[in-house]
Protein backbone atom coordinates (compact mmCIF):
# COMPACT_ATOMS: atom_id res chain seq x y z
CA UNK A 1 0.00 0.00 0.00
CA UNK A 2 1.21 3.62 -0.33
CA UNK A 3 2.56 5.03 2.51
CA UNK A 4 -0.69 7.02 3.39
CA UNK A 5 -2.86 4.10 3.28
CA UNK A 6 0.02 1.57 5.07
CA UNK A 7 -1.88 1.70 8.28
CA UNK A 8 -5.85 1.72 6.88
CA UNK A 9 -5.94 -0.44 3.60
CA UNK A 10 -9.70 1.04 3.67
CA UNK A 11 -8.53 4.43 3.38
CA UNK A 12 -6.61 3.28 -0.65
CA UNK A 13 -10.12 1.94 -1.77
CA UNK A 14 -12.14 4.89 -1.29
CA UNK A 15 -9.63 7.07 -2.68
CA UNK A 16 -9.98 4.99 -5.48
CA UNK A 17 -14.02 5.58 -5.69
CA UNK A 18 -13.20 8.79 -5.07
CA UNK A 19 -10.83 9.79 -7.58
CA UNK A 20 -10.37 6.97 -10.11
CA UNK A 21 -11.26 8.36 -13.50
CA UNK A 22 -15.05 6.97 -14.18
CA UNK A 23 -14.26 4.39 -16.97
CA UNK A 24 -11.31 3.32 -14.75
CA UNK A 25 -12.01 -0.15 -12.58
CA UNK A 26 -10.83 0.57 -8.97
CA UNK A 27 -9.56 -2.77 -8.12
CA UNK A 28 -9.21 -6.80 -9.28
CA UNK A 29 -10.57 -9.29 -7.70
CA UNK A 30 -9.37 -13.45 -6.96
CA UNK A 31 -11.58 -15.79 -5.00
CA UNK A 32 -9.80 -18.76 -4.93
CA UNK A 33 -10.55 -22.26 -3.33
CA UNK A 34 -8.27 -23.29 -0.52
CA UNK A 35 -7.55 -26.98 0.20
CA UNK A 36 -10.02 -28.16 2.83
CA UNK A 37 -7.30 -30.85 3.57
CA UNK A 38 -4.67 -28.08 5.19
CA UNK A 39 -5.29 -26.36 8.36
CA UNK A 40 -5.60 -22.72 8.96
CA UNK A 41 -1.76 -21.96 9.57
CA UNK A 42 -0.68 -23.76 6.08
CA UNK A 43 -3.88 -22.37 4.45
CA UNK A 44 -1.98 -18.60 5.37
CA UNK A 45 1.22 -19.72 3.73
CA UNK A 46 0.33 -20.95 0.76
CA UNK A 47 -1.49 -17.36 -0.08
CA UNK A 48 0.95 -15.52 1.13
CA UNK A 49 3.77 -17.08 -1.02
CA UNK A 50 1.09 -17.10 -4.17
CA UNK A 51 0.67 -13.31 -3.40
CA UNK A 52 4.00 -12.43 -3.01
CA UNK A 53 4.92 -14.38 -6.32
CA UNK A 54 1.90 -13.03 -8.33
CA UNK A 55 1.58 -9.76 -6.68
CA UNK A 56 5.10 -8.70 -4.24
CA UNK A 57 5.63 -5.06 -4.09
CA UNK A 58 4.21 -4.18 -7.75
CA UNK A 59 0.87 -3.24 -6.59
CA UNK A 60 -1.83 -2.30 -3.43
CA UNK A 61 -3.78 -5.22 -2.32
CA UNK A 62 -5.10 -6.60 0.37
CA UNK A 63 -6.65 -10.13 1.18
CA UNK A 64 -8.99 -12.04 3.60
CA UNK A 65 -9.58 -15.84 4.35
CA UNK A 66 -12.76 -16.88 4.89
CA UNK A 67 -14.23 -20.23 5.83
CA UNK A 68 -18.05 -20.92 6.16
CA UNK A 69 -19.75 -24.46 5.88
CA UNK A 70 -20.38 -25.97 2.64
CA UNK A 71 -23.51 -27.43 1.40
CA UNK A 72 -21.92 -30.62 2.65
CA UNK A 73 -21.24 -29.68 6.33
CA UNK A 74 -17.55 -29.45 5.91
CA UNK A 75 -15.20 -26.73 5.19
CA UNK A 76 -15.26 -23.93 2.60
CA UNK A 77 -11.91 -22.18 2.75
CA UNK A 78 -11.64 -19.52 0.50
CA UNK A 79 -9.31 -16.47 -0.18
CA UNK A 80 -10.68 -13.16 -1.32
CA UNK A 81 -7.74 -11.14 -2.92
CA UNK A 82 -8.28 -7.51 -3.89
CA UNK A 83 -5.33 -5.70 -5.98
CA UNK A 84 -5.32 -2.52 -7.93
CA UNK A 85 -3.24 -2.30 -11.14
CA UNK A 86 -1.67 0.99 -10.74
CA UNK A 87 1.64 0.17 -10.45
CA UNK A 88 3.85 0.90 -7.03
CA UNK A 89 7.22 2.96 -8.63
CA UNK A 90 8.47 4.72 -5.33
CA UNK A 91 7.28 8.24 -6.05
CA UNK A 92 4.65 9.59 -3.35
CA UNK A 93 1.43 10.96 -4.24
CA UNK A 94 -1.29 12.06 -2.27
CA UNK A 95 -4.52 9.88 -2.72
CA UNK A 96 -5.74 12.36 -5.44
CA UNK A 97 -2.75 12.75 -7.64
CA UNK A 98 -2.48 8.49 -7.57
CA UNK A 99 -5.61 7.86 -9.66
CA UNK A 100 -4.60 10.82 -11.90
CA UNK A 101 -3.57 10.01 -15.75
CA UNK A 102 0.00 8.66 -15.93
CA UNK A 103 2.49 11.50 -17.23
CA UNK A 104 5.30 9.14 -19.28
CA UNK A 105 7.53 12.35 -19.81
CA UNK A 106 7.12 13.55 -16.05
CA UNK A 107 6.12 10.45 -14.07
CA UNK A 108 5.95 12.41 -10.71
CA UNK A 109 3.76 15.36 -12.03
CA UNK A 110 0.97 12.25 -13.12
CA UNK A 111 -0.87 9.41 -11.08
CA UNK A 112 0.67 6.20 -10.97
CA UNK A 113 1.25 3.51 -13.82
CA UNK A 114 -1.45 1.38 -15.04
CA UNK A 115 -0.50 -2.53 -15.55
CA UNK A 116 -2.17 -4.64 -18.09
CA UNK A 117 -3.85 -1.54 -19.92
CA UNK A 118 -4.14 -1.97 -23.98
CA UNK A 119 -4.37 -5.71 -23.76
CA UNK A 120 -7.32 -7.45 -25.40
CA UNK A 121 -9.98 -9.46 -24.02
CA UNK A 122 -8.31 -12.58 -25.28
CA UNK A 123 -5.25 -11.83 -24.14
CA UNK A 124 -6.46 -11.00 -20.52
CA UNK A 125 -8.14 -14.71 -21.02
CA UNK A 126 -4.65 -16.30 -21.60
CA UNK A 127 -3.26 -14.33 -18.69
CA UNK A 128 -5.73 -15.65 -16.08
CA UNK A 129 -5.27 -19.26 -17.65
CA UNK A 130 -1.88 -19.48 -16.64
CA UNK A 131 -2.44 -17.76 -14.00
CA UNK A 132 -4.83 -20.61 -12.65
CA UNK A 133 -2.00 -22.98 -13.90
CA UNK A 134 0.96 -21.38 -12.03
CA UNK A 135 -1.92 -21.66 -8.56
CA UNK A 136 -2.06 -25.40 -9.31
CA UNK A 137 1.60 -25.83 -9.41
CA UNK A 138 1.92 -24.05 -6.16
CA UNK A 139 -1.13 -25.46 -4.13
CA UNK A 140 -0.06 -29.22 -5.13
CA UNK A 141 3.81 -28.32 -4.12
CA UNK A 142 2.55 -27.10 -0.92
CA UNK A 143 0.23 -29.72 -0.54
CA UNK A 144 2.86 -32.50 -1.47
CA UNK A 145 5.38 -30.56 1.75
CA UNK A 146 2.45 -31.21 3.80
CA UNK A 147 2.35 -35.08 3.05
CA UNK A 148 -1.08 -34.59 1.65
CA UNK A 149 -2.30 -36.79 -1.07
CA UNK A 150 -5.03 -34.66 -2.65
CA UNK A 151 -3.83 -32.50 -5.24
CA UNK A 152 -6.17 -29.85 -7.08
CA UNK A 153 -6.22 -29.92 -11.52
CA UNK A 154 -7.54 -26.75 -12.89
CA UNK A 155 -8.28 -28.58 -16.22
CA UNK A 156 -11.92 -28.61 -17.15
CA UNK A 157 -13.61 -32.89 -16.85
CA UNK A 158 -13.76 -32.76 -20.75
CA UNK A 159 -9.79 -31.59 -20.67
CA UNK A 160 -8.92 -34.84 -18.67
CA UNK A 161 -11.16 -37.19 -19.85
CA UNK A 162 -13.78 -37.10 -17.80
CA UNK A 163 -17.33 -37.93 -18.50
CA UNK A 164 -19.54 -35.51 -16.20
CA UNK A 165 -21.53 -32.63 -16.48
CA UNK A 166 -19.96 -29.25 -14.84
CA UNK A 167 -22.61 -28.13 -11.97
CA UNK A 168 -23.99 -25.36 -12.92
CA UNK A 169 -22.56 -21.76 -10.70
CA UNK A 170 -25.95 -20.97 -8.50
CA UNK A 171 -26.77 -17.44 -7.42
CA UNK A 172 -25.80 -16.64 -3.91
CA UNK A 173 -29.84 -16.13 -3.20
CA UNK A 174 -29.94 -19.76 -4.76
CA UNK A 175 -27.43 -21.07 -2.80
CA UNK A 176 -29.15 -20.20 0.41
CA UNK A 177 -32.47 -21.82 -0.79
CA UNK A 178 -32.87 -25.20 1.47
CA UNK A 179 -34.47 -27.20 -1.54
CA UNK A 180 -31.91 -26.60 -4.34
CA UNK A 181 -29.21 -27.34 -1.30
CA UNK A 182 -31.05 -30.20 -1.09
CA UNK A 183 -31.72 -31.04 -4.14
CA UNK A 184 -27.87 -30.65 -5.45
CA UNK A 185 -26.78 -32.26 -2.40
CA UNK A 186 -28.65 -35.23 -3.21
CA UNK A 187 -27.61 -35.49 -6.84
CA UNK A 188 -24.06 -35.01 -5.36
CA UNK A 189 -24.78 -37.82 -3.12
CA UNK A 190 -26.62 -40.20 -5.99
CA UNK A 191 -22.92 -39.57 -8.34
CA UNK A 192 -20.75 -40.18 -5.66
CA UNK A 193 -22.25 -43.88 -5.23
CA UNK A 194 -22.21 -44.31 -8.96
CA UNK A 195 -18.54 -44.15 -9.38
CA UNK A 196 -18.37 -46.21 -6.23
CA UNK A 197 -20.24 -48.92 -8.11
CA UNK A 198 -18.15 -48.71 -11.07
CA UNK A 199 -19.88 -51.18 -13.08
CA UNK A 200 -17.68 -50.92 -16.66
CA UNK A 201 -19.64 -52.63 -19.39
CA UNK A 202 -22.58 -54.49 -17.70
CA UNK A 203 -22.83 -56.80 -20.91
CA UNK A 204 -19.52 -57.67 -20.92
CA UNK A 205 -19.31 -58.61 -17.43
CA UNK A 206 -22.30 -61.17 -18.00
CA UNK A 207 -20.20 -62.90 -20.78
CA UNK A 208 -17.38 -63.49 -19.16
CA UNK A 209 -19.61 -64.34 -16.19
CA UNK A 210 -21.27 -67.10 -18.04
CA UNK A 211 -17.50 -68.21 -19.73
CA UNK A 212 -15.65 -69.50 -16.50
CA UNK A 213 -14.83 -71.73 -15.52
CA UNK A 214 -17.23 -72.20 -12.49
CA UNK A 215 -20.38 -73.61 -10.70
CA UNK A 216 -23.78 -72.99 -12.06
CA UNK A 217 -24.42 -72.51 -8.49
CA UNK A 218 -21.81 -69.53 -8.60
CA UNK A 219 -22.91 -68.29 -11.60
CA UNK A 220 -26.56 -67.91 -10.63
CA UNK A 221 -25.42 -65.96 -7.44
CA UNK A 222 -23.11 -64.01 -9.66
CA UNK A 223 -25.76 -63.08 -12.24
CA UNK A 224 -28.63 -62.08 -8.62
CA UNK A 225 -25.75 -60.15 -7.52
CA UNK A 226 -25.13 -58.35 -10.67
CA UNK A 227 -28.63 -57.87 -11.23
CA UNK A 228 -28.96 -56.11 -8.10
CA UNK A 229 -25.92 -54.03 -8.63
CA UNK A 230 -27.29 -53.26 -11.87
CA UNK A 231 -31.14 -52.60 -10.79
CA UNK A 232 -28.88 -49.72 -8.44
CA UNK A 233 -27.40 -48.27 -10.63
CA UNK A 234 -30.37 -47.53 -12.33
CA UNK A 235 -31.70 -46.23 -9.81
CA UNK A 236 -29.40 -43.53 -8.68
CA UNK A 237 -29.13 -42.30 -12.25
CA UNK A 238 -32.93 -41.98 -12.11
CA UNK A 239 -32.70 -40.31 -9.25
CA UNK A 240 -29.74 -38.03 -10.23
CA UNK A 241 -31.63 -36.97 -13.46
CA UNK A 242 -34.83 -35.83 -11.40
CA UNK A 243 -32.71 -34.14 -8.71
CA UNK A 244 -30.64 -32.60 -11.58
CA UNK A 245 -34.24 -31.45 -13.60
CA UNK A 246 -35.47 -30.25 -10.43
CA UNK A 247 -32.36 -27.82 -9.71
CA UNK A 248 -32.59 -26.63 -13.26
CA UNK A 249 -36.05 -25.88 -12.89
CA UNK A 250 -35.73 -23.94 -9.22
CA UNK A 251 -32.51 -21.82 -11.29
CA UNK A 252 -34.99 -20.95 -14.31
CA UNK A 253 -38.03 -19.76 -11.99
CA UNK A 254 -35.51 -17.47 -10.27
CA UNK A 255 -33.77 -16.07 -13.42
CA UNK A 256 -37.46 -15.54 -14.47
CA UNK A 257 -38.10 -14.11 -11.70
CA UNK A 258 -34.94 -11.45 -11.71
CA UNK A 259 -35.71 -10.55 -15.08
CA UNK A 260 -39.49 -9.33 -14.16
CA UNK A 261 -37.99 -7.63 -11.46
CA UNK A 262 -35.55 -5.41 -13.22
């Protein structure tokens, strides 16, 4: 922070309301996931090295860790990170001159520098993608110091081969609703048991049920057994498909309803 904010990080941002020019943004903004798996302590230095990698001395920021429950009754860690892009050069300004225009001929007569300005919306795009990869390295290096096997990949399912539906992002108001926590809990819930049952290729199995070299005793407890298995894995993607319609339609009443609102 500049000197005359050091003490009151509150006192930069609304010098920035105040004075940054009116098409200017006042600040960026990272939420970022934290490892539920890491306590509080190793939580605080894995943003703090990310920060001072990412961020050091070049600009004002400030950041907060927050953890409330999760729709699952366990922990939500979270970082909020707020930055502003005018860049730190070791001239002092007062809070007014700062968000001034930048003077390239007489830097200390101007505000200070802006980062990142010129570059296109696809270029900004690239910049936060390896910006999410550079996180990953560092979370999964911290999280491998810690002797902790679970390690985070920022790739989307369909990047690493994965066959499942994103969830869709709900609306904080949404979020809060009891039934859609409900409702995507449960669908949460039905997926986690499918992959538990893991059934490959049903059909498959049954041939090569049929071809050993066993009892017919065996093979007619196999075949129940599979059945069973089989009849419950229907039934949990039934049910994952109605809890999934059933979100989707609570998250289409309330867009509905925000756009008769406005």
């Amino acid at each position: 922070m500049p000197k005359w904010a050091e003490h009151n990080p509150i006192t930069f941002w609304e010098a920035a309301d105040l004075y940054e020019r009116k098409n200017g943004s006042t600040y960026r903004e990272y939420e970022i996931a934290l490892p539920r798996e890491m306590n509080a302590k190793q939580r605080l230095e894995l943003v703090e090295e990310f920060i001072q990698s990412e961020i050091g001395s070049k600009y004002p920021y400030q950041f907060a860790i927050h953890n409330p429950k999760a729709m699952d009754g366990n922990d939500q860690p979270h970082v909020h990170l707020m930055f502003n892009e005018r860049l730190q050069d070791g001239i002092e300004r007062d809070p007014e001159q700062y968000f001034k225009r930048y003077n390239s001929k007489n830097p200390e007569r101007g505000g200070a520098k802006k980062d990142n300005t010129g570059k296109s919306y696809q270029e900004r795009k690239i910049d936060i993608k390896d910006l999410r990869q550079r996180w990953a390295d560092l979370c999964n290096s911290h999280l491998e110091k810690h002797q902790i096997d679970s390690r985070i990949d920022m790739r989307s399912y369909k990047e690493q081969g994965i066959e499942k539906e994103p969830e869709k992002k709900l609306l904080p108001s949404q979020a809060k609703d009891p039934e859609i926590r409900e409702a995507l809990q449960q669908s949460r819930t039905a997926y986690k048991e499918l992959e538990r049952l893991d059934l490959g290729d049903p059909k498959q199995d049954l041939k090569d049920l049929k071809n050993s070299p066993i009892s017919d005793k065996e093979i007619k407890q196999g075949i129940e057994s599979f059945k069973a298995d089989f009849d419950s894995f229907k039934q949990l993607a039934l049910e994952q498909y109605k809890q999934q319609q059933k979100l989707e339609r609570e998250q289409q009443k309330t867009m509905k309803f925000r756009g008769m609102s406005r």
